[in-house]
N, C-alpha and C. Protein backbone atom coordinates (compact mmCIF):
# COMPACT_ATOMS: atom_id res chain seq x y z
N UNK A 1 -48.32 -24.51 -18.75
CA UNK A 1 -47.96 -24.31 -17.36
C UNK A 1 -46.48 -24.57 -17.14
N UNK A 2 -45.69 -25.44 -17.89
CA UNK A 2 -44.40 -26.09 -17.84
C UNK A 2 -43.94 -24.59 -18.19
N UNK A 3 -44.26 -23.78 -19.49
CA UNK A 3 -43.34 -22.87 -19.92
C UNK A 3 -42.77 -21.56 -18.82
N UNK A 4 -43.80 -21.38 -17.81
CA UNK A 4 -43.34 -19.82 -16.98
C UNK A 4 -42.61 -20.78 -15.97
N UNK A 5 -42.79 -22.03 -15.61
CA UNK A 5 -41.91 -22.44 -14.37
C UNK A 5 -40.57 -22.57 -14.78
N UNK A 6 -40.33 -22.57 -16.66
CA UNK A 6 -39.34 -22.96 -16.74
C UNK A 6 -38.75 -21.23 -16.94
N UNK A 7 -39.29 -20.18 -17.03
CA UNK A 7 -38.82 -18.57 -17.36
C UNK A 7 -38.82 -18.56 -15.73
N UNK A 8 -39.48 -18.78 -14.55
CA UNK A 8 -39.21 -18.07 -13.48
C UNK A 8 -37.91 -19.03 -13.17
N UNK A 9 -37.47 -20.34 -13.21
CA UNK A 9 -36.53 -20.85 -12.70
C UNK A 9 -35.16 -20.18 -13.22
N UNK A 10 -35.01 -19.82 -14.63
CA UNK A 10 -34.18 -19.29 -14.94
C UNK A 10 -33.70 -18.03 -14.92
N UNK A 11 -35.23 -17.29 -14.87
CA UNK A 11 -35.00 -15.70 -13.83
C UNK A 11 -33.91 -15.95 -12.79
N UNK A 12 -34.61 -17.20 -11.77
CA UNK A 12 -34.25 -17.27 -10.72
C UNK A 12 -32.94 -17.62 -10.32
N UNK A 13 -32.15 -18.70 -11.54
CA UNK A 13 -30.45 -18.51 -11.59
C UNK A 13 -29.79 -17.30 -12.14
N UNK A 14 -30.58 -16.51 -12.95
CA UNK A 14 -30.14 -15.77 -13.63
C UNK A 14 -29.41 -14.37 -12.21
N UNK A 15 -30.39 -14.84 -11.12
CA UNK A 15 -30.51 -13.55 -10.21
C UNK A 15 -29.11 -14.03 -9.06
N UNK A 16 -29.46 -15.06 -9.03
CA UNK A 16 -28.73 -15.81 -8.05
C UNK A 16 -27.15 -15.46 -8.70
N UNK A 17 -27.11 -16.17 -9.55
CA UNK A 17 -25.63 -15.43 -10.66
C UNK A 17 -25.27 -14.25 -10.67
N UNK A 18 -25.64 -13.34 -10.67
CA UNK A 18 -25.53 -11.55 -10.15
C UNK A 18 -25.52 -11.66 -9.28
N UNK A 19 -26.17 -12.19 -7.93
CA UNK A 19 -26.00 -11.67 -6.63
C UNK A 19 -24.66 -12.40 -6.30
N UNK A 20 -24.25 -13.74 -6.55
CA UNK A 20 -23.27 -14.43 -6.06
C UNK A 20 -21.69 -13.80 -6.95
N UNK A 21 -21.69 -13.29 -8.18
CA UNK A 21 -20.80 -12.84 -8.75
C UNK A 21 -20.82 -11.22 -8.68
N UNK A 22 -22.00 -10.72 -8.65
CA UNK A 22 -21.94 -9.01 -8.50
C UNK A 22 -21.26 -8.08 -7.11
N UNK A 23 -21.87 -9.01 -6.19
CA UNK A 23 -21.45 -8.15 -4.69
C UNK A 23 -20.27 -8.56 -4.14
N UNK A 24 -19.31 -9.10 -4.90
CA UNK A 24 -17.96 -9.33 -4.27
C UNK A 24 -17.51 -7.99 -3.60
N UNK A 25 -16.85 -7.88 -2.61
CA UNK A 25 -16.44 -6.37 -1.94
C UNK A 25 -15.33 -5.82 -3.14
N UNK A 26 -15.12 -4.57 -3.00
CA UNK A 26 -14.10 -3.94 -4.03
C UNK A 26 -12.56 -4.24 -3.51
N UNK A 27 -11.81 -4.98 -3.19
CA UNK A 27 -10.82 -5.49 -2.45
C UNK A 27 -10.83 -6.98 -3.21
N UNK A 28 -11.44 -7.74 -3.66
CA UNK A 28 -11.83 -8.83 -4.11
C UNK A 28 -12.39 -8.59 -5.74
N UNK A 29 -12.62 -7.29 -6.38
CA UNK A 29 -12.73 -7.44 -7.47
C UNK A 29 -11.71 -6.99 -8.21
N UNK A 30 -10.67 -6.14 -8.36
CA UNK A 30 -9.33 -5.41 -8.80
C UNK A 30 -8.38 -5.66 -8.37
N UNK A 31 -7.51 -5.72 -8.55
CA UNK A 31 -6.02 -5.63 -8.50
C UNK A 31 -5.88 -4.47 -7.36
N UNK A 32 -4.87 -4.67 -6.46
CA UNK A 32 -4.62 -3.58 -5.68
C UNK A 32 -3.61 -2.46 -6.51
N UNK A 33 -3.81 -1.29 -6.64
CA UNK A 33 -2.68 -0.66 -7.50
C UNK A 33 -1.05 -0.35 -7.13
N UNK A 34 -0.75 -0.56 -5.82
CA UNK A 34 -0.32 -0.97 -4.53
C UNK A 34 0.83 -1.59 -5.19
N UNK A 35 0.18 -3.17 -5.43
CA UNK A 35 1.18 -4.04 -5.46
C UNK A 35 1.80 -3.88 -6.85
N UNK A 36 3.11 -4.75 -6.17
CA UNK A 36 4.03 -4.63 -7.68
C UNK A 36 5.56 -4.49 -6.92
N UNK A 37 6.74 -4.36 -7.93
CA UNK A 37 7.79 -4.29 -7.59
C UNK A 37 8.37 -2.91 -8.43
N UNK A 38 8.95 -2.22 -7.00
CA UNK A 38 9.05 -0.67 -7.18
C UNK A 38 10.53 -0.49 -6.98
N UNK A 39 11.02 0.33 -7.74
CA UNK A 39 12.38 0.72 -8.24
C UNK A 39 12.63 2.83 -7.40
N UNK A 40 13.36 2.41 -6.63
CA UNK A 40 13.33 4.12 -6.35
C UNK A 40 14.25 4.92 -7.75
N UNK A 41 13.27 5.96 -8.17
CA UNK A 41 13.92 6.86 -9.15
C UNK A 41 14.44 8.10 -8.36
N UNK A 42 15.98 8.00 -8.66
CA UNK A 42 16.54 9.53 -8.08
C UNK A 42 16.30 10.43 -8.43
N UNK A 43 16.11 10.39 -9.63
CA UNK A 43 16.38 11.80 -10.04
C UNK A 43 14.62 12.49 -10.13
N UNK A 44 14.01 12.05 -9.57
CA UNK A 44 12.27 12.50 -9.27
C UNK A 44 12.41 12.58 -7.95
N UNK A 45 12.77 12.36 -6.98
CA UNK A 45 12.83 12.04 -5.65
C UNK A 45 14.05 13.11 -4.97
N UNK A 46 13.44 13.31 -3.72
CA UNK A 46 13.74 14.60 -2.74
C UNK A 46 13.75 14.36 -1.73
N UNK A 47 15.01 13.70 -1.51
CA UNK A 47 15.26 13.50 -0.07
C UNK A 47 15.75 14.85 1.63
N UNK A 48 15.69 16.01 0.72
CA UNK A 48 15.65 17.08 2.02
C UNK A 48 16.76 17.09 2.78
N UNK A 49 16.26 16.57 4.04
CA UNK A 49 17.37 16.48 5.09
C UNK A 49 17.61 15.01 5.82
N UNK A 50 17.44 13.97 4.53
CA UNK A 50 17.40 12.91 4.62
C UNK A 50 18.79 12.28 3.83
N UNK A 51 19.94 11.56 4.06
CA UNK A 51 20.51 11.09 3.13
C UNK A 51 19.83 10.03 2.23
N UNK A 52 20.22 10.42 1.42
CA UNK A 52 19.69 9.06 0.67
C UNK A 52 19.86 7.83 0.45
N UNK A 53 19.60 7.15 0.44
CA UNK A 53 20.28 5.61 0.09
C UNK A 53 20.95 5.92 -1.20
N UNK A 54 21.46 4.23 -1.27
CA UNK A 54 22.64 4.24 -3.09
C UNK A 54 22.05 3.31 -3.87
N UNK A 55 20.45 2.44 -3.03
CA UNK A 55 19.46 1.74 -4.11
C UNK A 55 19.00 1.31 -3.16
N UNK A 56 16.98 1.20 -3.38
CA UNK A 56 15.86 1.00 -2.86
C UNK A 56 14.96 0.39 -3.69
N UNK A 57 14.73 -0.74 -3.27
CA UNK A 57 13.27 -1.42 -3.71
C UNK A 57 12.33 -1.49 -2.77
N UNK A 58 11.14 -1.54 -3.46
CA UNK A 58 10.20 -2.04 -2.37
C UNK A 58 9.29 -2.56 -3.41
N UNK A 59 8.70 -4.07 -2.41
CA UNK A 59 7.37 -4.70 -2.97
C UNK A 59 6.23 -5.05 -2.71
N UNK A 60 5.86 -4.81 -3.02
CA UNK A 60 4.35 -4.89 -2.09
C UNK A 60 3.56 -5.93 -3.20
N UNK A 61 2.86 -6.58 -1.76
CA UNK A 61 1.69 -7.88 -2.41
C UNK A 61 0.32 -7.52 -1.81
N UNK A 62 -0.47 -7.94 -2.54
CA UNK A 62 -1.95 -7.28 -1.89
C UNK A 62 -2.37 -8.86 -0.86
N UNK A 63 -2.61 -8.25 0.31
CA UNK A 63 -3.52 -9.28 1.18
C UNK A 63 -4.59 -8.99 1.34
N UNK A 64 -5.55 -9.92 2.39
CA UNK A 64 -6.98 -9.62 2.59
C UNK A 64 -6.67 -7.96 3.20
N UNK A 65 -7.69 -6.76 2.38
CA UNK A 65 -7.78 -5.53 2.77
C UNK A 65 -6.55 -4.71 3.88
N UNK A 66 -5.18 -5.07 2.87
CA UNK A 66 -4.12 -4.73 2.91
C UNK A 66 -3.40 -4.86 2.30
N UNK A 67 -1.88 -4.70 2.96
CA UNK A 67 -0.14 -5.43 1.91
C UNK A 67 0.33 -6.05 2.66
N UNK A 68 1.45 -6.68 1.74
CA UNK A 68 2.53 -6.69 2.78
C UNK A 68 3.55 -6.23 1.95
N UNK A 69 4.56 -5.31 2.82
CA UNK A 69 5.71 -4.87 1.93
C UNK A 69 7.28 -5.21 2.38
N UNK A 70 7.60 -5.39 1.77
CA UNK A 70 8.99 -5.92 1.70
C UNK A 70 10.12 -4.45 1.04
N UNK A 71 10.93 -3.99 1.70
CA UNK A 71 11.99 -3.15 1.96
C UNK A 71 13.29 -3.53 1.82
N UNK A 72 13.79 -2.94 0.75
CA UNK A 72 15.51 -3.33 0.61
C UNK A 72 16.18 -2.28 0.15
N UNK A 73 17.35 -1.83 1.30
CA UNK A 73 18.01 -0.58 1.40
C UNK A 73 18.98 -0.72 1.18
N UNK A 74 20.13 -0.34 -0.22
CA UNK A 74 21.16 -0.41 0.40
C UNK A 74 22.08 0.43 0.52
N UNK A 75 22.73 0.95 1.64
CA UNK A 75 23.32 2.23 2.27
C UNK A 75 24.56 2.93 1.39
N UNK A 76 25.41 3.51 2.27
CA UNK A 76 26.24 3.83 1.49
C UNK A 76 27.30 3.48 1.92
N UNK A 77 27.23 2.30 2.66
CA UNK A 77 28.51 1.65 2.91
C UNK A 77 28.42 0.37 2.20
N UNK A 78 27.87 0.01 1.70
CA UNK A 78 27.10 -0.68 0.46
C UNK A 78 26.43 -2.03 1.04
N UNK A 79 26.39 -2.02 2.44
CA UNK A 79 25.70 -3.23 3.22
C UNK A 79 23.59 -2.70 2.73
N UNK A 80 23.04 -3.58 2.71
CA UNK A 80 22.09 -4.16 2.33
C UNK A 80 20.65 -4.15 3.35
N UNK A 81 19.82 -3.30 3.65
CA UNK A 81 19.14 -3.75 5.15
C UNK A 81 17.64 -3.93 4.33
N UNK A 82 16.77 -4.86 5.29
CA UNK A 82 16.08 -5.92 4.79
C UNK A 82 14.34 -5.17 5.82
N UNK A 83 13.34 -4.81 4.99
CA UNK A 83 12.42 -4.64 6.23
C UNK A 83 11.33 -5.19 5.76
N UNK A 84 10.48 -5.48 6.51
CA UNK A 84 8.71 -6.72 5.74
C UNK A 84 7.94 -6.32 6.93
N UNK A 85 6.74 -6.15 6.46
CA UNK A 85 5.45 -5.63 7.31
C UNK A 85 4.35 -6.22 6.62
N UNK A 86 3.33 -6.53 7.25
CA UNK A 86 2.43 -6.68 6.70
C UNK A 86 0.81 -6.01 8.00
N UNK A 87 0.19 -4.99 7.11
CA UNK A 87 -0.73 -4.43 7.48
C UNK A 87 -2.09 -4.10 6.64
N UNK A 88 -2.97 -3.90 7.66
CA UNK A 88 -4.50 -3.50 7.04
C UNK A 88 -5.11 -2.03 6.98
N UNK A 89 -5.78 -2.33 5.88
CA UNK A 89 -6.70 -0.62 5.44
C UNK A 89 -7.68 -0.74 7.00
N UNK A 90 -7.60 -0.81 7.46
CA UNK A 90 -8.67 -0.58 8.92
C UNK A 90 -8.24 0.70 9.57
N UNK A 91 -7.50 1.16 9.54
CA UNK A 91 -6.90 2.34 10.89
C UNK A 91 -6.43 1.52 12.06
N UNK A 92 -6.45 0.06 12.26
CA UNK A 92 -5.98 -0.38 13.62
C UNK A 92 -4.25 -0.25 13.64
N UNK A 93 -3.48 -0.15 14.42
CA UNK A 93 -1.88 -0.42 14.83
C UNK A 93 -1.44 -1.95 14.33
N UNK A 94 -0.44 -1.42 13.68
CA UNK A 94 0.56 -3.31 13.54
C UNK A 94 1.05 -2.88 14.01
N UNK A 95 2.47 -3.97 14.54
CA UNK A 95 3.51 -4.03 14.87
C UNK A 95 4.74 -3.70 13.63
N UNK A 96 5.92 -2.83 13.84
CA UNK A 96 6.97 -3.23 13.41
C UNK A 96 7.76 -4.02 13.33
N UNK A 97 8.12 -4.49 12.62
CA UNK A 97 9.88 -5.04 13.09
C UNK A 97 10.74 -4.28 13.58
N UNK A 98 11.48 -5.49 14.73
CA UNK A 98 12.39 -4.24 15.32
C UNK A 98 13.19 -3.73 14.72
N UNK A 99 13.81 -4.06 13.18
CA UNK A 99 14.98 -3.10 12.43
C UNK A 99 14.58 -1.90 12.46
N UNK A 100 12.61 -1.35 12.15
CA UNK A 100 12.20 -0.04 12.04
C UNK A 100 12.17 1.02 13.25
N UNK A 101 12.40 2.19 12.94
CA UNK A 101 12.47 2.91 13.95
C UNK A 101 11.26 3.46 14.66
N UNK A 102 10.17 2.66 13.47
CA UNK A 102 9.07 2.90 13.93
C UNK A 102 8.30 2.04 14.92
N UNK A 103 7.47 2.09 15.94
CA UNK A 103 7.21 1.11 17.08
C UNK A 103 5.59 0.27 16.37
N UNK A 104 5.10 1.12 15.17
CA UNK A 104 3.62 0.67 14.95
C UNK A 104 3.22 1.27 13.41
N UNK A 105 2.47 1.20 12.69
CA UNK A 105 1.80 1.86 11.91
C UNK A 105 0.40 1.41 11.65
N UNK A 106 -0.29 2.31 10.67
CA UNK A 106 -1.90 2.17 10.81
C UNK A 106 -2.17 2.45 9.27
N UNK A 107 -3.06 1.92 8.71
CA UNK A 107 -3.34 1.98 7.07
C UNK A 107 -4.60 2.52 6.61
N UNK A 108 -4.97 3.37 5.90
CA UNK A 108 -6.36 3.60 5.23
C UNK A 108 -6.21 4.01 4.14
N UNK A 109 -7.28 3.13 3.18
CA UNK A 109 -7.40 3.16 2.07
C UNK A 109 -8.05 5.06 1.86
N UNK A 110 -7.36 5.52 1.17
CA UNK A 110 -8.02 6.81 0.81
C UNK A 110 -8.64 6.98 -0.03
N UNK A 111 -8.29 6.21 -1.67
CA UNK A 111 -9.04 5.63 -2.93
C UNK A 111 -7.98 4.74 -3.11
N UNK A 112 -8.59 4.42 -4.43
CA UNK A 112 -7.87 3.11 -5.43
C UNK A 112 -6.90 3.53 -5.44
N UNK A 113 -6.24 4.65 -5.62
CA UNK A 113 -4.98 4.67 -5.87
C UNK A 113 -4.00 5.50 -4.77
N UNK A 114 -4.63 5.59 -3.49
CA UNK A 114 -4.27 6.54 -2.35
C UNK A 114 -4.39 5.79 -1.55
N UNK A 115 -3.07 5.42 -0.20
CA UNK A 115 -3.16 4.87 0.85
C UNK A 115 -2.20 5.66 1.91
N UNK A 116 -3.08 6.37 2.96
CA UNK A 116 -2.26 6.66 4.39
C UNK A 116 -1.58 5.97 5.14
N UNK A 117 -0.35 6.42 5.47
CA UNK A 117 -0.28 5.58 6.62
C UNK A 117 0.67 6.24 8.03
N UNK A 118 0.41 6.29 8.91
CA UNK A 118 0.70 6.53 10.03
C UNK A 118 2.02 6.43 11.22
N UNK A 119 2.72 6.56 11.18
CA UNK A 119 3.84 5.89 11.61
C UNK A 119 4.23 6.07 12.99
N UNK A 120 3.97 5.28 14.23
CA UNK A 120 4.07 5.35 15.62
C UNK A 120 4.90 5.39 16.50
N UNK A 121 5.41 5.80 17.00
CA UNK A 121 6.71 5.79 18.18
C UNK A 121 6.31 5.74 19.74
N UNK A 122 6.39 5.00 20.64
CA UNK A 122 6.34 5.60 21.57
C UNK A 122 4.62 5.81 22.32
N UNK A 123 3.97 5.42 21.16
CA UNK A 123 2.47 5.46 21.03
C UNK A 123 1.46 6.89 20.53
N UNK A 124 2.81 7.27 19.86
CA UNK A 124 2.07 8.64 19.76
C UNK A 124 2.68 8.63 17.95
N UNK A 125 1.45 9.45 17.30
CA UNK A 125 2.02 9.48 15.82
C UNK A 125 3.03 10.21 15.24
N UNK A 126 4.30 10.02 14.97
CA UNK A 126 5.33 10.23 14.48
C UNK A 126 5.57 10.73 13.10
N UNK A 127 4.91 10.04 12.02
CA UNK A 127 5.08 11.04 10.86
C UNK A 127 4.03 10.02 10.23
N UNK A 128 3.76 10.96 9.24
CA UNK A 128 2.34 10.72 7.99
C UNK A 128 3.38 10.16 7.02
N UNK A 129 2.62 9.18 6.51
CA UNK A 129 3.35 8.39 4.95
C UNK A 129 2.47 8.03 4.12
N UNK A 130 1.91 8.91 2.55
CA UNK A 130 1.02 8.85 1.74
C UNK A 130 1.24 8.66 0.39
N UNK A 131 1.03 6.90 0.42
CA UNK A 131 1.37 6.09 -1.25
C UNK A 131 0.60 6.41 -2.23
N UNK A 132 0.91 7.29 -3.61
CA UNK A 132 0.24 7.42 -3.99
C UNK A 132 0.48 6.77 -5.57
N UNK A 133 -0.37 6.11 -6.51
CA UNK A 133 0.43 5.65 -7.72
C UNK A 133 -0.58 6.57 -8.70
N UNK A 134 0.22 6.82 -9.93
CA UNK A 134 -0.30 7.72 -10.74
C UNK A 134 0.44 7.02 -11.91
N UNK A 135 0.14 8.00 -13.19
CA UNK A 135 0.50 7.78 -14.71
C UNK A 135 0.59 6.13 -15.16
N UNK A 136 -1.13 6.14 -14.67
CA UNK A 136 -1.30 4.21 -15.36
C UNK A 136 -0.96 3.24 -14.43
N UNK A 137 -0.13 2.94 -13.66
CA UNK A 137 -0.12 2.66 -12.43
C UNK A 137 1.84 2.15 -12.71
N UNK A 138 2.14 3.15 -13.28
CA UNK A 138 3.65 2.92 -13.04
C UNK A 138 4.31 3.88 -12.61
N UNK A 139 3.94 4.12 -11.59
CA UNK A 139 4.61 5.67 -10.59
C UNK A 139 4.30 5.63 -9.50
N UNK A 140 4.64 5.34 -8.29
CA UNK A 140 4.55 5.48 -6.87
C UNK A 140 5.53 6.28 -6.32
N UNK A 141 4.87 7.09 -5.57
CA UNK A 141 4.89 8.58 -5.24
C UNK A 141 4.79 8.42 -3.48
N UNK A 142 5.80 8.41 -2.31
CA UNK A 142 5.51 7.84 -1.24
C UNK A 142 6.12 9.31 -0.66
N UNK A 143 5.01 10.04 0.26
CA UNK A 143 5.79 11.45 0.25
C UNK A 143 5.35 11.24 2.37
N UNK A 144 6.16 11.70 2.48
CA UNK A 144 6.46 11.07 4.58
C UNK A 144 6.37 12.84 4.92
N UNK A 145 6.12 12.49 6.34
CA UNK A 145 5.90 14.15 6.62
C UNK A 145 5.77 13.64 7.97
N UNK A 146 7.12 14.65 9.00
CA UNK A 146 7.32 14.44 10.25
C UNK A 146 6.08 14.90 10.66
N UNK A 147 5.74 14.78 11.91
CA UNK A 147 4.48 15.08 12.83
C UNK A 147 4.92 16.61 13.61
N UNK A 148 6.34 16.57 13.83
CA UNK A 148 6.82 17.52 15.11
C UNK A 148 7.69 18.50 13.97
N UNK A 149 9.32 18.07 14.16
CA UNK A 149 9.93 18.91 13.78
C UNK A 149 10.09 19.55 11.88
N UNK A 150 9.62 17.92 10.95
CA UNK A 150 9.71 18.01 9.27
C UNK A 150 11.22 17.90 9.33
N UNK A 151 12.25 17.56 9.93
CA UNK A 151 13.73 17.04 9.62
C UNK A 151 13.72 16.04 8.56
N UNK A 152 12.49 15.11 8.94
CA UNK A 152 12.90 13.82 8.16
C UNK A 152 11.72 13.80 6.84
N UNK A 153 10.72 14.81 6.65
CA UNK A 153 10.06 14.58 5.68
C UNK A 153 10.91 14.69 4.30
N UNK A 154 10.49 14.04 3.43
CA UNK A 154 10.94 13.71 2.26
C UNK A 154 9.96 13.13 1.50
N UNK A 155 10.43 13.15 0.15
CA UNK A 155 9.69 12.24 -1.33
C UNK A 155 10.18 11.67 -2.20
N UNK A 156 9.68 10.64 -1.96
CA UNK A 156 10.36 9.19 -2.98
C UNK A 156 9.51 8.80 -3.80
N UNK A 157 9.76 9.01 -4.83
CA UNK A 157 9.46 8.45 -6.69
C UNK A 157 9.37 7.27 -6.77
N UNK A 158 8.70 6.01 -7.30
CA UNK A 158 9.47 5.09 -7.70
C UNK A 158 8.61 4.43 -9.22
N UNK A 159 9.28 3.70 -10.04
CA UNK A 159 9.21 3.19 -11.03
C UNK A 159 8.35 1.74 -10.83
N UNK A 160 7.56 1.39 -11.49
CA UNK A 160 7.22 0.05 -11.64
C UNK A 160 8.12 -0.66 -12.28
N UNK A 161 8.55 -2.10 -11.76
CA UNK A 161 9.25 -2.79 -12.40
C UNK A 161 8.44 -3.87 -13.56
């Protein structure tokens, strides 16, 4: 009688152990592909009718079912400009900082390696911005697309550091 109480008890951690380690949400089991520290590559990148900067990083850290990214521009007068956001895969509005010209943006996960994002002015959507990382996860691919006129759409490459 001792022997099945002692096979169902251990069924019974055995199950408990899968349920408590198996159903973590997918945000909590991987790496975001997201994060990392990104190097803009010129010579992949198409800035249009955009000048370009003369060097761009950006970094992104994974938070709860989001980033936060950190922005460093520096122009061509060789001053330095500084931007940090931090937002969620939900579709709800953050706030900008006021350096951005943007008033809001909105995030959705598209897959593992695809994230939308939305960019607000005024309360109305201003241009599409779609991160995408490819070739192993050392290539981020951030391609923007005006809403109205396409003056400012462009595509930026960047390198994993």
């Amino acid at each position: 009688m001792l022997k099945p109480t002692r096979q169902l008890l251990s069924a019974a951690l055995i199950l408990a152990a899968a349920l408590m380690f198996g159903s973590r949400p997918a945000s909590a089991q991987g790496k975001d592909s997201l994060a990392g520290n990104w190097v803009l590559n010129f010579g992949k990148s198409d800035f249009q009718n955009v000048p370009p900067p003369t060097n761009k990083t950006i970094t992104i850290a994974a938070v709860d079912n989001g980033f936060d990214q950190k922005v460093r521009i520096q122009n061509a007068n060789g001053a330095w400009d500084e931007l940090e956001f931090t937002a969620k895969y939900d579709g709800k509005e953050y706030p900008m900082p006021t350096e951005s010209p943007l008033n809001a943006v909105t995030l959705k996960r598209v897959d593992a390696n695809t994230v939308e994002q939305i960019g607000i002015i005024r309360k109305k959507p201003a241009e599409t911005v779609t991160y995408k990382v490819s070739n192993g996860g050392k290539m981020l691919t951030i391609t923007t697309v005006g809403t109205e006129d396409h003056t400012n759409d462009y595509v930026q490459v960047y390198d994993k550091k």
